[in-house]
C-alpha atoms as a PDB file:
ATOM      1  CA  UNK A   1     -83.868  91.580  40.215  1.00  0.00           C
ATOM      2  CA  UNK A   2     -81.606  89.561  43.022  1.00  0.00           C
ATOM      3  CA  UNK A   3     -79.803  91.861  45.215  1.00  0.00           C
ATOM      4  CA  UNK A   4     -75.896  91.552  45.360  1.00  0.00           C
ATOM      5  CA  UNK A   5     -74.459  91.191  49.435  1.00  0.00           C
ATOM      6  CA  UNK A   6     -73.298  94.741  49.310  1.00  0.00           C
ATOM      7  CA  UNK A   7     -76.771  96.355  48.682  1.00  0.00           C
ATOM      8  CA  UNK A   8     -77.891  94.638  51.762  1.00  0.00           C
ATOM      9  CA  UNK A   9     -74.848  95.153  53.615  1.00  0.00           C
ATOM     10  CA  UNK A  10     -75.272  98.910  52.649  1.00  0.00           C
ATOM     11  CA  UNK A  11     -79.245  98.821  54.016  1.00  0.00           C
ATOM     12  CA  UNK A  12     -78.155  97.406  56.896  1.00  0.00           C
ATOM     13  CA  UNK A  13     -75.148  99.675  57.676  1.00  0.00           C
ATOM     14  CA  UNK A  14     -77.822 102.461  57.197  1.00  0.00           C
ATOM     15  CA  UNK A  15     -79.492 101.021  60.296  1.00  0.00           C
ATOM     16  CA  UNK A  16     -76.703  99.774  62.345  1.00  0.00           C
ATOM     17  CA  UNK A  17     -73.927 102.241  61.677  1.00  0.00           C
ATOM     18  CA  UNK A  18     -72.108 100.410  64.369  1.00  0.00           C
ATOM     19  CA  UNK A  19     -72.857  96.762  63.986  1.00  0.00           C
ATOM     20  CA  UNK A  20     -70.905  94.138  63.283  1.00  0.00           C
ATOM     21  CA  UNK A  21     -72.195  92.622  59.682  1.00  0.00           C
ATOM     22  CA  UNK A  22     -71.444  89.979  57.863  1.00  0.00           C
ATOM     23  CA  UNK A  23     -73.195  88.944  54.506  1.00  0.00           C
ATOM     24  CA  UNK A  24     -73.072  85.808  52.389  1.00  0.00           C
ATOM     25  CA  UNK A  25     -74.656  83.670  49.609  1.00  0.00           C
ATOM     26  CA  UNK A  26     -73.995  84.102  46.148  1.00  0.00           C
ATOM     27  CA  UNK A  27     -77.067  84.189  43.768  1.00  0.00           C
ATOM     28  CA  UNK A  28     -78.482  87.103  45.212  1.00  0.00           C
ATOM     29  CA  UNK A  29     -81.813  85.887  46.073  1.00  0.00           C
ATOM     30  CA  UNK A  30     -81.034  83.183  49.310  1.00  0.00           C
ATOM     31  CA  UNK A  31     -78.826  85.014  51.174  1.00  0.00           C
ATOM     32  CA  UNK A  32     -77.704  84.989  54.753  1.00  0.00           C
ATOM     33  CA  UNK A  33     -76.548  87.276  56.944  1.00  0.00           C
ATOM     34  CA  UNK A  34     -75.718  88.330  60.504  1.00  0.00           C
ATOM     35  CA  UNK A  35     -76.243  91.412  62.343  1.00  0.00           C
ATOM     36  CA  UNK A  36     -74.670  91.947  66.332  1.00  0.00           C
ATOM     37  CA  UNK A  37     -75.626  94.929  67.388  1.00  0.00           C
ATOM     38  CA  UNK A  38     -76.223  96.613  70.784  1.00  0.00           C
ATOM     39  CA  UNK A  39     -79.667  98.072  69.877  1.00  0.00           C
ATOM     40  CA  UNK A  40     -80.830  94.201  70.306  1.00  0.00           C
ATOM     41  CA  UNK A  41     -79.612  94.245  73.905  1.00  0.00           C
ATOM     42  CA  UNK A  42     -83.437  93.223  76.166  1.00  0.00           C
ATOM     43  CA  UNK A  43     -85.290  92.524  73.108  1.00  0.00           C
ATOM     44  CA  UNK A  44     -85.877  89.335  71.915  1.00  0.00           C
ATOM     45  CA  UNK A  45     -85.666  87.362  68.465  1.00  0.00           C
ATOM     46  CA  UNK A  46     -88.431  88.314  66.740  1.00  0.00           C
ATOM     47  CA  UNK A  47     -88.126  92.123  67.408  1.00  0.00           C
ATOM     48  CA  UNK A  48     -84.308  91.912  66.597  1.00  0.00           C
ATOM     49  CA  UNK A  49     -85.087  90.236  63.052  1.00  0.00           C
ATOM     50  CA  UNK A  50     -88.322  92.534  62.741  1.00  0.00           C
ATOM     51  CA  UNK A  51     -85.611  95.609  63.126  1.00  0.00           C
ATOM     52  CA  UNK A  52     -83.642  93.939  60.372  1.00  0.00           C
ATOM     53  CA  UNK A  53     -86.457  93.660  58.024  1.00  0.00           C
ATOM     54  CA  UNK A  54     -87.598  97.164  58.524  1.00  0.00           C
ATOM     55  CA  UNK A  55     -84.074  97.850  57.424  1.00  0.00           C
ATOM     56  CA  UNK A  56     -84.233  96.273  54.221  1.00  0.00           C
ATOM     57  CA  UNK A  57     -87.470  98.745  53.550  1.00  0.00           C
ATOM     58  CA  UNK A  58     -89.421  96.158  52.176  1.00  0.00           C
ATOM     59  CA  UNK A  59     -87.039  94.434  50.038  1.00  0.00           C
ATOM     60  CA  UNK A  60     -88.491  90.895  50.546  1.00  0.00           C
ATOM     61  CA  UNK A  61     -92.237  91.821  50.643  1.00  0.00           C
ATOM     62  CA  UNK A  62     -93.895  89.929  48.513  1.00  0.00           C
ATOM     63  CA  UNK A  63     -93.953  87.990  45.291  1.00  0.00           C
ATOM     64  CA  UNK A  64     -92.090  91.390  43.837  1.00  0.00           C
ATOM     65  CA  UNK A  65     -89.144  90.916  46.817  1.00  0.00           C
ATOM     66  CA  UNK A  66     -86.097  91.513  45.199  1.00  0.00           C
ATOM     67  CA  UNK A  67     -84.728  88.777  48.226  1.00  0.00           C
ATOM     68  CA  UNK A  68     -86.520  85.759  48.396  1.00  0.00           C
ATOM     69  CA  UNK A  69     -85.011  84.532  51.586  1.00  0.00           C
ATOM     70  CA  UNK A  70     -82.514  85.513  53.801  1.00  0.00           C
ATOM     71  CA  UNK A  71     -80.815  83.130  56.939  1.00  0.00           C
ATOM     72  CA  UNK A  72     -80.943  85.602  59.566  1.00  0.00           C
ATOM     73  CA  UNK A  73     -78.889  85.567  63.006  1.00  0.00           C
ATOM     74  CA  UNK A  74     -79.443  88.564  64.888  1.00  0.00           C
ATOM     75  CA  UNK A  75     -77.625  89.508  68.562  1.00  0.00           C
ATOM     76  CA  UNK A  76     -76.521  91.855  71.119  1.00  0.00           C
ATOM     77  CA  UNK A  77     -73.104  92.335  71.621  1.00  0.00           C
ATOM     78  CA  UNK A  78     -71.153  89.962  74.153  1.00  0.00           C
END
């Protein structure tokens, strides 16, 4: 079952109560989305995108994901 932007806006907001998140794509199964956030402040990509996907509580694990892919920009605040 695809997920629609505004469950994985909500999954995210969960996490990042005060990021700024933006979430796009249409078919609900390659979606994109981007996540600035000062908990990402000294840690590099792959433990900022790791957060994100711990976030999404296993939403795109796999062949029963519900998201198939997701284009993923992740940053601190500037």
């Amino acid at each position: 079952m695809p997920m629609s932007a505004h469950e994985i806006e909500h999954l995210l907001r969960e996490a990042f109560p005060d990021a700024e998140i933006q979430v796009g794509g249409s078919d609900g199964v390659h979606m994109s989305a981007m996540v600035v956030d000062e908990s990402f402040r000294g840690k590099n990509r792959v433990q900022q995108q790791r957060a994100v996907y711990a976030a999404l509580k296993g939403k795109m694990d796999g062949s029963d994901g519900e998201l198939h892919a997701l284009a993923l920009t992740t940053k601190a605040p500037e």
